[in-house]
PDB file of N, CA and C in Angstrom:
ATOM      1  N   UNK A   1      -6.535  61.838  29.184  1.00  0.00           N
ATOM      2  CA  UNK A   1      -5.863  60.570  29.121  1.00  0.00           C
ATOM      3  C   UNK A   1      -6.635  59.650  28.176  1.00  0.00           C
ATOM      4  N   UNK A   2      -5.885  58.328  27.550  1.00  0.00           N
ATOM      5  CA  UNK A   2      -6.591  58.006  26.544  1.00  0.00           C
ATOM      6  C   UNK A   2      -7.754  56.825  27.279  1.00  0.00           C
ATOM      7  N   UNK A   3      -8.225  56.604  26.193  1.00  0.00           N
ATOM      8  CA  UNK A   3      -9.441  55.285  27.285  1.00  0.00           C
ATOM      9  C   UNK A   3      -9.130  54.551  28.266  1.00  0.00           C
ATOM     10  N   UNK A   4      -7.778  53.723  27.494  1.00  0.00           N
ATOM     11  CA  UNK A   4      -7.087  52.053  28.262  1.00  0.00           C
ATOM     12  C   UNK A   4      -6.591  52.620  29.348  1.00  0.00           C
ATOM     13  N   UNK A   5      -6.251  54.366  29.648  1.00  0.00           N
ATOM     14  CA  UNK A   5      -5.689  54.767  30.976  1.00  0.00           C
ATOM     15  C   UNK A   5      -6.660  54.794  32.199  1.00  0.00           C
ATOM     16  N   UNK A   6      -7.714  54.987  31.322  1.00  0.00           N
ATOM     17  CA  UNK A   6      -9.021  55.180  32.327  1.00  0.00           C
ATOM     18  C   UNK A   6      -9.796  53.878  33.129  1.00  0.00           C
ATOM     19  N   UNK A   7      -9.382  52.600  31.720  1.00  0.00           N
ATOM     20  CA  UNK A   7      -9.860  51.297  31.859  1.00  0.00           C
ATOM     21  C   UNK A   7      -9.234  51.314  32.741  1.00  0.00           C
ATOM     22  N   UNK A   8      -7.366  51.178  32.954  1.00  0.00           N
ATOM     23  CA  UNK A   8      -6.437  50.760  33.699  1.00  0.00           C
ATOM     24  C   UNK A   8      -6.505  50.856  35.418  1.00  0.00           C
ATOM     25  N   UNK A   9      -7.162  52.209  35.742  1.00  0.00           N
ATOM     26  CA  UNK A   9      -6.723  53.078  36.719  1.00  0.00           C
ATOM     27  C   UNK A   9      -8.303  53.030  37.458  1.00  0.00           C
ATOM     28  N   UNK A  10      -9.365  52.284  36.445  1.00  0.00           N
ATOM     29  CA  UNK A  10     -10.802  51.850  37.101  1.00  0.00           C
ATOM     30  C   UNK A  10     -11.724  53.109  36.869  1.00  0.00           C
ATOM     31  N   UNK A  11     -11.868  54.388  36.400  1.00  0.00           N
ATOM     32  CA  UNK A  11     -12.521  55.413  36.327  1.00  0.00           C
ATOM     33  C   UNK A  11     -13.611  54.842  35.629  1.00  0.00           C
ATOM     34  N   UNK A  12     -13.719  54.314  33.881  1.00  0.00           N
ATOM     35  CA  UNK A  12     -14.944  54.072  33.590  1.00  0.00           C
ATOM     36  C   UNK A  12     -15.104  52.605  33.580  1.00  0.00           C
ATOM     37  N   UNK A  13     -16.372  52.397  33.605  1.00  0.00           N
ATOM     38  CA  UNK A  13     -16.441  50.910  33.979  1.00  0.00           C
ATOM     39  C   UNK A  13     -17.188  50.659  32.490  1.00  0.00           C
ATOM     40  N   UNK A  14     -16.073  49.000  31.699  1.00  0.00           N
ATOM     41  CA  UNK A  14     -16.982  48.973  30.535  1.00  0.00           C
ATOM     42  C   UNK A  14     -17.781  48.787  30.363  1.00  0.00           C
ATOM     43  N   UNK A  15     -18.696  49.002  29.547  1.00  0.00           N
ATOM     44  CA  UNK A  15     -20.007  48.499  28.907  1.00  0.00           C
ATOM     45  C   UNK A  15     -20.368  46.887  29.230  1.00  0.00           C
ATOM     46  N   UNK A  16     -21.370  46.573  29.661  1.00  0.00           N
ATOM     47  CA  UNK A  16     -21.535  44.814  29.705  1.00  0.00           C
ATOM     48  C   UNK A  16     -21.479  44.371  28.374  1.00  0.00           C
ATOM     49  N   UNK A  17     -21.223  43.242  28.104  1.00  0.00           N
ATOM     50  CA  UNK A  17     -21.573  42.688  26.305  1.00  0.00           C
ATOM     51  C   UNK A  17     -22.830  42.722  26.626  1.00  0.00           C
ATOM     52  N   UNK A  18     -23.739  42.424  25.546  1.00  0.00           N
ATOM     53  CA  UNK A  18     -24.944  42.478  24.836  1.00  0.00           C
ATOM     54  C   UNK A  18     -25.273  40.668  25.199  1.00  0.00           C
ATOM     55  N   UNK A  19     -26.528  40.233  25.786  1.00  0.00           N
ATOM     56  CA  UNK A  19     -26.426  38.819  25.850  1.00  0.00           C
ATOM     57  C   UNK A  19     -26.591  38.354  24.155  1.00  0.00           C
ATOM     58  N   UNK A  20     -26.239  37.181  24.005  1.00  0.00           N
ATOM     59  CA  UNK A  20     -26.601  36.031  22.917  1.00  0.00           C
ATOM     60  C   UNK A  20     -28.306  36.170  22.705  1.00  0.00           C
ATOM     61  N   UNK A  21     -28.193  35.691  21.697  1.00  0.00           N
ATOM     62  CA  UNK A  21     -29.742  35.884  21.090  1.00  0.00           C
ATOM     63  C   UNK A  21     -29.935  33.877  20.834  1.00  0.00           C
ATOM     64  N   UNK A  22     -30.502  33.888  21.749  1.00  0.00           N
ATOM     65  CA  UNK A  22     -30.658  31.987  21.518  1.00  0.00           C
ATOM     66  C   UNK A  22     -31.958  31.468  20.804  1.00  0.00           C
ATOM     67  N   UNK A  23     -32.314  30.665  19.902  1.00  0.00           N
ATOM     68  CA  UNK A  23     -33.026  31.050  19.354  1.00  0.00           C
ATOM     69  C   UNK A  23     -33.824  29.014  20.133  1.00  0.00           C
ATOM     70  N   UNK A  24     -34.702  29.009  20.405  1.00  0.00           N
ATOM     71  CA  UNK A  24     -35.561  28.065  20.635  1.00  0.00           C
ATOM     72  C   UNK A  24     -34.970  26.842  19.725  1.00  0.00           C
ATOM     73  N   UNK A  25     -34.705  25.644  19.960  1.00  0.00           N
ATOM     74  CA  UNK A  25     -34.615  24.624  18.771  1.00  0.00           C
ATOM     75  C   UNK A  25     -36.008  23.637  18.864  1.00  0.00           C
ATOM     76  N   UNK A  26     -36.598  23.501  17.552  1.00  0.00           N
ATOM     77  CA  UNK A  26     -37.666  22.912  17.245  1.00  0.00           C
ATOM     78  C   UNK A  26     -38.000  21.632  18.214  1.00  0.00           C
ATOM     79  N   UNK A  27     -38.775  21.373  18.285  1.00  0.00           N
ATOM     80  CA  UNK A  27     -38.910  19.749  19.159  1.00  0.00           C
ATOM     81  C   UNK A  27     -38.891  18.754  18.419  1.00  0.00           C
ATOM     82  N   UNK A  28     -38.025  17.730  18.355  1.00  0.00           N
ATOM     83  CA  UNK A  28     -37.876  16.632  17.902  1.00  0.00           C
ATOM     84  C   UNK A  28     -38.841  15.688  17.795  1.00  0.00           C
ATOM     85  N   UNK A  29     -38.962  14.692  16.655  1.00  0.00           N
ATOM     86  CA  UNK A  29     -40.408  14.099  16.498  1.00  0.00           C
ATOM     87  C   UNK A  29     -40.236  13.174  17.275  1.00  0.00           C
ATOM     88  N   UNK A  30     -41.265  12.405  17.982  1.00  0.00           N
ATOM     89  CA  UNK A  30     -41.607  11.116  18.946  1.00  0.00           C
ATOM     90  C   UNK A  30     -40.626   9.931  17.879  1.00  0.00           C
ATOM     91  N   UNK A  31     -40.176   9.207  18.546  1.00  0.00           N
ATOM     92  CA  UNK A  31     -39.948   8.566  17.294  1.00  0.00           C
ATOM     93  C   UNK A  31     -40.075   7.053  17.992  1.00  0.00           C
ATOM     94  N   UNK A  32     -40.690   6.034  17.524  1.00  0.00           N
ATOM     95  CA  UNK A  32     -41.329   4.396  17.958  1.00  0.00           C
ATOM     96  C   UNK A  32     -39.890   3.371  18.279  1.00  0.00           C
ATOM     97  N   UNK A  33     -40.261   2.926  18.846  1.00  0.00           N
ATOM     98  CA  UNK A  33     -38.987   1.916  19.604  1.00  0.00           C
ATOM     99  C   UNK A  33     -39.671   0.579  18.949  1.00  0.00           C
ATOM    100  N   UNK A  34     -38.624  -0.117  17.901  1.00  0.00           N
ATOM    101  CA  UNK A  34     -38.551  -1.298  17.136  1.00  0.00           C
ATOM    102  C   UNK A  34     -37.464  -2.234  17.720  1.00  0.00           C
ATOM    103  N   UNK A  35     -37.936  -3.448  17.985  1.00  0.00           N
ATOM    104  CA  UNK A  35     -37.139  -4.542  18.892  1.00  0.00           C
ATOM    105  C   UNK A  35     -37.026  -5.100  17.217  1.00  0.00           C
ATOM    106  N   UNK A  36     -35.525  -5.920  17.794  1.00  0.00           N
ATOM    107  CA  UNK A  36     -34.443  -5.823  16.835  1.00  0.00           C
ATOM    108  C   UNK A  36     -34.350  -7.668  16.770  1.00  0.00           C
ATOM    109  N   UNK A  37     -35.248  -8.258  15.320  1.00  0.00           N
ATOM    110  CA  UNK A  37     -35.596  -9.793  15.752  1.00  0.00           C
ATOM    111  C   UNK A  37     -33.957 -10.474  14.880  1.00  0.00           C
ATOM    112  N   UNK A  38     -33.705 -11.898  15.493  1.00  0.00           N
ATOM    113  CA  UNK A  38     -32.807 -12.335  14.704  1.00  0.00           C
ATOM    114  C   UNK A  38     -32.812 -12.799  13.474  1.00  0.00           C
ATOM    115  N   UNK A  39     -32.144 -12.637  12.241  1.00  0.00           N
ATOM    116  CA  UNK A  39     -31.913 -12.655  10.814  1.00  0.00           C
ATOM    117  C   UNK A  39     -32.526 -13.915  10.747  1.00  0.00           C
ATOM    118  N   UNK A  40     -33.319 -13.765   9.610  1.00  0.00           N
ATOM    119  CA  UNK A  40     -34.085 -15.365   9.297  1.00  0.00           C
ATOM    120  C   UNK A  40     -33.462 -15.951   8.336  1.00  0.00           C
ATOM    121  N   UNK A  41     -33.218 -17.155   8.115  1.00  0.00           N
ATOM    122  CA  UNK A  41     -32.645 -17.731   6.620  1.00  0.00           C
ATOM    123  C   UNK A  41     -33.246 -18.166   6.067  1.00  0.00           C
ATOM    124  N   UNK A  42     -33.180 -17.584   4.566  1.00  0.00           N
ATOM    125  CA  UNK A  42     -34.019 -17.849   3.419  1.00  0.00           C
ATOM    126  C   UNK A  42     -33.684 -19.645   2.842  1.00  0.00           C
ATOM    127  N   UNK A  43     -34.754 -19.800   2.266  1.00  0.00           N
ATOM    128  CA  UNK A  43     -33.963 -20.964   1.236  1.00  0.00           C
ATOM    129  C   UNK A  43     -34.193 -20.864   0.020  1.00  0.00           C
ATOM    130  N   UNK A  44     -33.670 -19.920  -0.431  1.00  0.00           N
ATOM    131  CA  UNK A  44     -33.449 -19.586  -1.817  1.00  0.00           C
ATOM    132  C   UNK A  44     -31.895 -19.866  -1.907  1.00  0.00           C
ATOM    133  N   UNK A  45     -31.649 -20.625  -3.148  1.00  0.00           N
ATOM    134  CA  UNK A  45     -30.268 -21.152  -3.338  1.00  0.00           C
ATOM    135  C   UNK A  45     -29.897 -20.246  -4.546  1.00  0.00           C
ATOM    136  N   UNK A  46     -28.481 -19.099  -4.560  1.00  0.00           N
ATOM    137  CA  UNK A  46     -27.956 -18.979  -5.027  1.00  0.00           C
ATOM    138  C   UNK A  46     -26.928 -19.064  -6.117  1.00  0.00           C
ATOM    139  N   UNK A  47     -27.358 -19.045  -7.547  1.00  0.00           N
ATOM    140  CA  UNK A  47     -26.293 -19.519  -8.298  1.00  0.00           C
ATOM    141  C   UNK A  47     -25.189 -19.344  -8.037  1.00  0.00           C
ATOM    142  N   UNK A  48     -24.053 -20.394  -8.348  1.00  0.00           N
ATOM    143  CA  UNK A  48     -22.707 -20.071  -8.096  1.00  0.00           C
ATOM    144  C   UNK A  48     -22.008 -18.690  -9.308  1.00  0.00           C
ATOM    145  N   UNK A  49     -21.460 -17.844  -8.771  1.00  0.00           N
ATOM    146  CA  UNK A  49     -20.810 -16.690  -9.506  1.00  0.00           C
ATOM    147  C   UNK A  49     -20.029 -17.791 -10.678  1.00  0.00           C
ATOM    148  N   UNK A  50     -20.369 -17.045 -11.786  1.00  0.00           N
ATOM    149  CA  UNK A  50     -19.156 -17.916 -12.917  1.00  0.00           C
ATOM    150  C   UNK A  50     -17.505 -16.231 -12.919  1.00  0.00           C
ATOM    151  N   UNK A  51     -16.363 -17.356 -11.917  1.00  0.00           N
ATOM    152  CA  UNK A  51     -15.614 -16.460 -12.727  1.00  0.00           C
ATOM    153  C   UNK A  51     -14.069 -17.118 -13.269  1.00  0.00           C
ATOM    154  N   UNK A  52     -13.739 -16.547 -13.958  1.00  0.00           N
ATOM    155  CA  UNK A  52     -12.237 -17.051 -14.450  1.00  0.00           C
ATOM    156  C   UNK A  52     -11.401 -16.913 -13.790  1.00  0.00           C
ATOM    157  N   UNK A  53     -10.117 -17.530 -14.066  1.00  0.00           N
ATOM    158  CA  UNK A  53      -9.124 -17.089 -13.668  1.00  0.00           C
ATOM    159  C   UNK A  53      -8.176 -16.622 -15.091  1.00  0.00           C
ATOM    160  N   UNK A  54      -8.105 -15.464 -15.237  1.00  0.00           N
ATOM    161  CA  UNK A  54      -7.352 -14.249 -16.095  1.00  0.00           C
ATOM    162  C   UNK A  54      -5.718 -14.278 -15.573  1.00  0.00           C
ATOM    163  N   UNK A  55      -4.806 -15.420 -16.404  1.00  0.00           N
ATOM    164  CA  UNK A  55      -3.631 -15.660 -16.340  1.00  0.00           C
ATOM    165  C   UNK A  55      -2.864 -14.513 -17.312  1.00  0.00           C
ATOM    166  N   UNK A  56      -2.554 -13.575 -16.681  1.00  0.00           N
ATOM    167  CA  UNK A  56      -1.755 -12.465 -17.479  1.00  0.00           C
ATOM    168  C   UNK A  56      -0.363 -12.853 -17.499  1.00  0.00           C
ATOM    169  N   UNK A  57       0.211 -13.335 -18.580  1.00  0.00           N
ATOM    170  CA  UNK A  57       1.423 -13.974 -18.683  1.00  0.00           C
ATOM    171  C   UNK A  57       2.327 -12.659 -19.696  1.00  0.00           C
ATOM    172  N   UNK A  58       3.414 -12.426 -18.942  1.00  0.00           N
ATOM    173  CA  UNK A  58       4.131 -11.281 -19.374  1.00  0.00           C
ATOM    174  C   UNK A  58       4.837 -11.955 -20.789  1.00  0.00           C
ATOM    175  N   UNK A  59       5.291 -10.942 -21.587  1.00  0.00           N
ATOM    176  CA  UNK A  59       5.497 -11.810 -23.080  1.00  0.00           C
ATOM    177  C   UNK A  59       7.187 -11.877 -22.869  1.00  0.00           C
ATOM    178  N   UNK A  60       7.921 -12.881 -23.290  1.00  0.00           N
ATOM    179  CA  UNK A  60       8.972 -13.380 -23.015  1.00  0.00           C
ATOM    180  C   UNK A  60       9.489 -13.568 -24.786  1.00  0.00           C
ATOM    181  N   UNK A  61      11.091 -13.112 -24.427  1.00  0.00           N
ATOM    182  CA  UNK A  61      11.889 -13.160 -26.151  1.00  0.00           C
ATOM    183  C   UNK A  61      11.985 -15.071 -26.327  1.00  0.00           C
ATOM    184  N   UNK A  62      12.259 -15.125 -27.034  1.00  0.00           N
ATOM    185  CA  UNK A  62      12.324 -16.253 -27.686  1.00  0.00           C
ATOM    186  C   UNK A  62      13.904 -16.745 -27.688  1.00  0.00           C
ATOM    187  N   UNK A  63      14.504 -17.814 -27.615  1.00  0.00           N
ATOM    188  CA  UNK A  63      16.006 -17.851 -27.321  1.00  0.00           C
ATOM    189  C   UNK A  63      16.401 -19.394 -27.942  1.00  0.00           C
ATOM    190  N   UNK A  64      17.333 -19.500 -28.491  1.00  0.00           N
ATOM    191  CA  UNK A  64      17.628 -20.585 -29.091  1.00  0.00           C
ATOM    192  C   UNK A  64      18.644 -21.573 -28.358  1.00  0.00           C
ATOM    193  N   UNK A  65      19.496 -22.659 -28.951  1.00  0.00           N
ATOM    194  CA  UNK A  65      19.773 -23.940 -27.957  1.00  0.00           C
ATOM    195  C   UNK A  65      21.062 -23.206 -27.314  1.00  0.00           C
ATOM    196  N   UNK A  66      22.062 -22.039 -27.722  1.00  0.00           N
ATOM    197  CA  UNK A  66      23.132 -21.701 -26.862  1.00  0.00           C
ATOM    198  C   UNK A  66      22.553 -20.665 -25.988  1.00  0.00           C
ATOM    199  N   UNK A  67      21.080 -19.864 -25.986  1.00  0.00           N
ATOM    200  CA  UNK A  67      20.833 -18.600 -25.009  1.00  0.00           C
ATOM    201  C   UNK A  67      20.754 -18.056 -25.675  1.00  0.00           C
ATOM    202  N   UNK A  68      20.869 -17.743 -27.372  1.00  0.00           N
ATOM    203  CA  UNK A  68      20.988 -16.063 -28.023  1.00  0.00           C
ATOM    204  C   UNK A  68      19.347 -15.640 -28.587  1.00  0.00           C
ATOM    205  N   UNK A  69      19.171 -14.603 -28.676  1.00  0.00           N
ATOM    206  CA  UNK A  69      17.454 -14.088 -29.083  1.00  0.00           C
ATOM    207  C   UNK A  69      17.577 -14.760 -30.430  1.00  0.00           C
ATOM    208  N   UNK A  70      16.395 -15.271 -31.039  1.00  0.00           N
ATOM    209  CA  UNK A  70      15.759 -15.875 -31.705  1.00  0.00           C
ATOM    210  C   UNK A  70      15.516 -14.411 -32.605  1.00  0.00           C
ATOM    211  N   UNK A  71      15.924 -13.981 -33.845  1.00  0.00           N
ATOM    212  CA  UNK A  71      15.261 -12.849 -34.415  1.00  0.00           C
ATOM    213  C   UNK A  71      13.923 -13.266 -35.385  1.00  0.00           C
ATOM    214  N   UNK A  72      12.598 -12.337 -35.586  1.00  0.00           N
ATOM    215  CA  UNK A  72      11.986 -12.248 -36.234  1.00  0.00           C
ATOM    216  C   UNK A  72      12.084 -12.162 -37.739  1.00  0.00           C
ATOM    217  N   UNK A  73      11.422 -13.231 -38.533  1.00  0.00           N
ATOM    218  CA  UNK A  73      11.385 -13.230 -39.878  1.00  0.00           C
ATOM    219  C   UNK A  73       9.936 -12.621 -40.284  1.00  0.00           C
ATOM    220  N   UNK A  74      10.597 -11.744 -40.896  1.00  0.00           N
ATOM    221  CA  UNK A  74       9.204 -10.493 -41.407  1.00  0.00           C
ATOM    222  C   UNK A  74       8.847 -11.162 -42.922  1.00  0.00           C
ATOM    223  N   UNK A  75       9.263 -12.395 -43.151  1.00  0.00           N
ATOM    224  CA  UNK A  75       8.378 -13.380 -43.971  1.00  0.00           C
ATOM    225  C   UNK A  75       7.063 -13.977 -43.974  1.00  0.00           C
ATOM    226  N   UNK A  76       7.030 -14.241 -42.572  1.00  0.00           N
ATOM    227  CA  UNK A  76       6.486 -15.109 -41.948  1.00  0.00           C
ATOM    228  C   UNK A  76       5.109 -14.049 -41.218  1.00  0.00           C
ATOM    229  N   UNK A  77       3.591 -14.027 -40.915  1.00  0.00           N
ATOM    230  CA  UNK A  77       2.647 -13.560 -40.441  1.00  0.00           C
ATOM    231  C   UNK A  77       3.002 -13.824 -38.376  1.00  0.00           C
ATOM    232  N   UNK A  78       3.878 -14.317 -38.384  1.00  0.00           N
ATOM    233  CA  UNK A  78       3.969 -14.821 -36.855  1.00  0.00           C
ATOM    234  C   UNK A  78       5.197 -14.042 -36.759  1.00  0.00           C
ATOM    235  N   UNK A  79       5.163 -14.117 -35.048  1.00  0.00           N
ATOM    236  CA  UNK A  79       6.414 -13.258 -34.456  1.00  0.00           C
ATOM    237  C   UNK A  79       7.248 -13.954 -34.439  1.00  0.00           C
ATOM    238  N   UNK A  80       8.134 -14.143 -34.525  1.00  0.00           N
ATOM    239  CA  UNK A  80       9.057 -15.294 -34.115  1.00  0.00           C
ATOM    240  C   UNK A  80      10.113 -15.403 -33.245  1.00  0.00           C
ATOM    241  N   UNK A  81      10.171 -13.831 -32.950  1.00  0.00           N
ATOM    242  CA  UNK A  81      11.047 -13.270 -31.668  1.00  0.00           C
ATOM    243  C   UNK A  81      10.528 -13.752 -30.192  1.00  0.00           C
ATOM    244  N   UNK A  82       9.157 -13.761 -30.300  1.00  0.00           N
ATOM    245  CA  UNK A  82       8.873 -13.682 -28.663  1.00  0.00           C
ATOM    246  C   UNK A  82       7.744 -14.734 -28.801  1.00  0.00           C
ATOM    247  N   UNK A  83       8.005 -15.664 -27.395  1.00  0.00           N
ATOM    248  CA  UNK A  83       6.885 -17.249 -27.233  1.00  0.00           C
ATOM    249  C   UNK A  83       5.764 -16.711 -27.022  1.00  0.00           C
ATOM    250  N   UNK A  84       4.846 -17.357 -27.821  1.00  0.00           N
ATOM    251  CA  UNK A  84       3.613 -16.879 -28.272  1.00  0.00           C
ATOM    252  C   UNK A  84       3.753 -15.858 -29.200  1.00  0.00           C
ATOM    253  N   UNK A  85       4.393 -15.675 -29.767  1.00  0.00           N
ATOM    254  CA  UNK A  85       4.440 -14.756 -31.011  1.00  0.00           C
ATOM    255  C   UNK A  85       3.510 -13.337 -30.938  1.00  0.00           C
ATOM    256  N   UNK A  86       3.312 -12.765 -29.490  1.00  0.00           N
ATOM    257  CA  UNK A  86       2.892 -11.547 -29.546  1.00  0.00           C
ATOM    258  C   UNK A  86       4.394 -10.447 -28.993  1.00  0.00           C
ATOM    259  N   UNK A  87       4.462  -9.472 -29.342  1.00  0.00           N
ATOM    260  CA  UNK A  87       5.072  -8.685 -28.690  1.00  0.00           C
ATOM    261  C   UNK A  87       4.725  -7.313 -27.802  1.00  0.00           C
ATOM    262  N   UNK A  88       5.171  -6.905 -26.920  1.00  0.00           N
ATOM    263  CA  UNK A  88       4.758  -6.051 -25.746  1.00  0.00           C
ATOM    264  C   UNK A  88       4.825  -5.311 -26.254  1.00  0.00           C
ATOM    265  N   UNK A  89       3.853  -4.105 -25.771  1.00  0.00           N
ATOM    266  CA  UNK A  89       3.266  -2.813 -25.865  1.00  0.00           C
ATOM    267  C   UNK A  89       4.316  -1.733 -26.079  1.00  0.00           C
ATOM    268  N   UNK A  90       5.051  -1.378 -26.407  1.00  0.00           N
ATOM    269  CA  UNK A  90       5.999  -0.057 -25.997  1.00  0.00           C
ATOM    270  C   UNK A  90       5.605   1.176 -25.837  1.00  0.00           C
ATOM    271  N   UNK A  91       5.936   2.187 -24.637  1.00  0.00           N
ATOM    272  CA  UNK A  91       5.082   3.000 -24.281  1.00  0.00           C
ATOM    273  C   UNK A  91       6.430   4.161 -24.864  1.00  0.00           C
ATOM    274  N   UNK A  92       5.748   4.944 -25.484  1.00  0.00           N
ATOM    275  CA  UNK A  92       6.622   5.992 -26.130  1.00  0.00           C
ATOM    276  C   UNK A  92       6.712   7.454 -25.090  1.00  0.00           C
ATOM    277  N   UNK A  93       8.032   7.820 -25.370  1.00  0.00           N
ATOM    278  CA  UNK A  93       8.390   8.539 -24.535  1.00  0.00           C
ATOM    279  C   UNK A  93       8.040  10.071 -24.830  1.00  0.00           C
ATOM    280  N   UNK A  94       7.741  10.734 -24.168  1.00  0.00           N
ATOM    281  CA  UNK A  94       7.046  12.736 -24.547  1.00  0.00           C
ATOM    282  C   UNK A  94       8.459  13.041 -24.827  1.00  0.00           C
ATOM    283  N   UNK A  95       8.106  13.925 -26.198  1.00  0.00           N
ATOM    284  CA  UNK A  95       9.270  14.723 -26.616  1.00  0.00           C
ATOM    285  C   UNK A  95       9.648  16.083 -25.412  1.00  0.00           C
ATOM    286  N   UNK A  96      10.534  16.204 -25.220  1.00  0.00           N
ATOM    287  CA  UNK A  96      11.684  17.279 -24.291  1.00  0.00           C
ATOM    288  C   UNK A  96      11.376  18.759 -25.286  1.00  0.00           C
ATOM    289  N   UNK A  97      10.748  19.590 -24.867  1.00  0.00           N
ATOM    290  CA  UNK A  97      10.773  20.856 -25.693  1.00  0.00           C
ATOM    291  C   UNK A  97      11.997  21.355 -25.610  1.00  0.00           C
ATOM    292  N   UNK A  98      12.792  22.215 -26.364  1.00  0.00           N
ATOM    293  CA  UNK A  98      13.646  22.868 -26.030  1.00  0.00           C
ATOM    294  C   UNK A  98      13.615  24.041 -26.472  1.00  0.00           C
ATOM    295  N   UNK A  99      14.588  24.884 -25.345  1.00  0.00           N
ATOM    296  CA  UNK A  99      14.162  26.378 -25.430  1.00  0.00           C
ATOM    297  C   UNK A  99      14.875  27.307 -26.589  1.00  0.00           C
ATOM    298  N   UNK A 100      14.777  28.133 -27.682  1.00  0.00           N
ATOM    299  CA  UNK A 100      15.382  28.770 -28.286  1.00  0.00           C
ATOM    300  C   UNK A 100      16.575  29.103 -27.544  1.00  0.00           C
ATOM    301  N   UNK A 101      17.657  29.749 -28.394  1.00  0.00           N
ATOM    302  CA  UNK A 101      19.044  30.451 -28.126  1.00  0.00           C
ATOM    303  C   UNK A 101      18.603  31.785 -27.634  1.00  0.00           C
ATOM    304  N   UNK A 102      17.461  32.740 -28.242  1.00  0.00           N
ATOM    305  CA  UNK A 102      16.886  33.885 -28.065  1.00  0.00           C
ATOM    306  C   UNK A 102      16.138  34.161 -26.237  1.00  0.00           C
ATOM    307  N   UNK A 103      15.595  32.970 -26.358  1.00  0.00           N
ATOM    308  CA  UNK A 103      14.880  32.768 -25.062  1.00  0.00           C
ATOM    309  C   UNK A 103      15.714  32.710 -23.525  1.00  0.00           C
ATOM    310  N   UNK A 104      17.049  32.541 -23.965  1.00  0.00           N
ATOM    311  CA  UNK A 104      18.159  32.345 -22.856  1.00  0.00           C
ATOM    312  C   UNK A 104      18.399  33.573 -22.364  1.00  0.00           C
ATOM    313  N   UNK A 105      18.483  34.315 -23.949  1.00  0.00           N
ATOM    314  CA  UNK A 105      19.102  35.660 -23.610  1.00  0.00           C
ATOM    315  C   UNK A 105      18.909  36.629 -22.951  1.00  0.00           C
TER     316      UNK A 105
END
Protein backbone atom coordinates (compact mmCIF):
# COMPACT_ATOMS: atom_id res chain seq x y z
CA UNK A 1 0.00 0.00 0.00
CA UNK A 2 1.26 3.41 -0.74
CA UNK A 3 2.62 5.65 2.29
CA UNK A 4 -0.61 8.15 2.81
CA UNK A 5 -2.46 4.54 3.24
CA UNK A 6 -0.24 3.69 5.97
CA UNK A 7 -0.25 7.44 7.35
CA UNK A 8 -4.14 7.11 7.06
CA UNK A 9 -4.84 3.77 8.78
CA UNK A 10 -1.91 4.83 11.71
CA UNK A 11 0.76 1.93 10.89
CA UNK A 12 3.82 4.32 10.56
CA UNK A 13 4.11 7.08 12.72
CA UNK A 14 5.80 10.27 11.00
CA UNK A 15 9.02 11.43 11.57
CA UNK A 16 9.01 14.51 14.23
CA UNK A 17 10.21 17.83 12.34
CA UNK A 18 13.70 18.70 13.13
CA UNK A 19 13.56 21.66 15.92
CA UNK A 20 14.48 25.41 14.68
CA UNK A 21 17.97 26.36 15.05
CA UNK A 22 17.58 29.76 17.16
CA UNK A 23 20.40 31.55 17.11
CA UNK A 24 21.17 33.82 20.47
CA UNK A 25 20.47 37.69 19.65
CA UNK A 26 23.36 39.95 20.71
CA UNK A 27 22.69 42.09 23.90
CA UNK A 28 21.70 45.42 23.40
CA UNK A 29 23.90 48.36 24.54
CA UNK A 30 22.97 50.12 28.06
CA UNK A 31 21.79 53.08 26.72
CA UNK A 32 21.61 56.65 29.36
CA UNK A 33 18.24 58.19 30.16
CA UNK A 34 18.32 62.12 29.08
CA UNK A 35 15.49 64.33 30.72
CA UNK A 36 13.94 66.28 28.08
CA UNK A 37 14.49 70.37 29.19
CA UNK A 38 12.06 73.05 27.69
CA UNK A 39 13.15 74.91 24.31
CA UNK A 40 15.07 78.05 25.23
CA UNK A 41 14.61 81.27 23.16
CA UNK A 42 17.31 82.71 21.49
CA UNK A 43 17.59 86.44 20.81
CA UNK A 44 19.00 86.42 17.73
CA UNK A 45 16.72 88.39 15.33
CA UNK A 46 16.14 87.04 12.05
CA UNK A 47 16.23 88.83 8.80
CA UNK A 48 13.00 89.17 7.17
CA UNK A 49 12.93 86.61 3.93
CA UNK A 50 12.94 89.08 0.80
CA UNK A 51 10.23 87.60 -1.47
CA UNK A 52 8.12 88.76 -4.46
CA UNK A 53 5.12 88.40 -5.55
CA UNK A 54 5.52 86.76 -9.32
CA UNK A 55 2.19 88.06 -11.09
CA UNK A 56 1.96 85.57 -14.04
CA UNK A 57 -0.47 87.36 -16.22
CA UNK A 58 -1.74 85.12 -19.12
CA UNK A 59 -1.18 87.08 -22.54
CA UNK A 60 -4.49 88.41 -23.88
CA UNK A 61 -5.33 89.42 -27.97
CA UNK A 62 -5.68 92.86 -28.37
CA UNK A 63 -9.33 94.08 -29.58
CA UNK A 64 -10.47 97.26 -30.93
CA UNK A 65 -13.63 99.82 -30.14
CA UNK A 66 -16.44 97.25 -31.87
CA UNK A 67 -14.68 93.72 -30.21
CA UNK A 68 -12.71 92.62 -33.44
CA UNK A 69 -8.76 91.33 -32.97
CA UNK A 70 -6.48 94.07 -33.47
CA UNK A 71 -4.00 92.42 -36.27
CA UNK A 72 -0.22 92.69 -36.07
CA UNK A 73 1.85 95.08 -38.22
CA UNK A 74 5.08 93.26 -39.10
CA UNK A 75 6.34 96.96 -39.66
CA UNK A 76 6.51 97.75 -36.50
CA UNK A 77 9.35 95.81 -33.75
CA UNK A 78 6.17 95.47 -31.30
CA UNK A 79 3.32 93.02 -31.31
CA UNK A 80 0.45 94.67 -31.83
CA UNK A 81 -1.93 91.78 -31.71
CA UNK A 82 -1.70 90.99 -28.07
CA UNK A 83 -1.60 93.71 -24.71
CA UNK A 84 1.73 93.87 -23.83
CA UNK A 85 2.91 93.03 -27.09
CA UNK A 86 4.25 89.53 -26.17
CA UNK A 87 2.70 86.52 -27.65
CA UNK A 88 2.14 82.93 -26.08
CA UNK A 89 4.23 80.05 -26.42
CA UNK A 90 2.67 77.53 -28.93
CA UNK A 91 3.33 74.06 -28.11
CA UNK A 92 3.67 72.04 -31.36
CA UNK A 93 2.02 69.03 -31.94
CA UNK A 94 4.17 65.23 -32.60
CA UNK A 95 3.81 64.21 -36.06
CA UNK A 96 1.26 60.87 -36.44
CA UNK A 97 3.57 58.20 -38.19
CA UNK A 98 1.82 56.43 -40.69
CA UNK A 99 1.94 52.97 -41.67
CA UNK A 100 2.91 51.92 -45.32
CA UNK A 101 0.17 50.24 -47.76
CA UNK A 102 2.78 47.13 -47.66
CA UNK A 103 2.70 46.97 -43.88
CA UNK A 104 -1.23 46.38 -43.84
CA UNK A 105 -0.85 43.64 -46.03
Amino acid sequence: MSRFGDLVKGKVAPAPAPAPIVEPTPALPKVEVVEVREPVELDIELPEPIAEEVVVEEPVRARDESGHFIADDPSTPENESWVGGVAPKTSRKSKRSRRSKKSEE
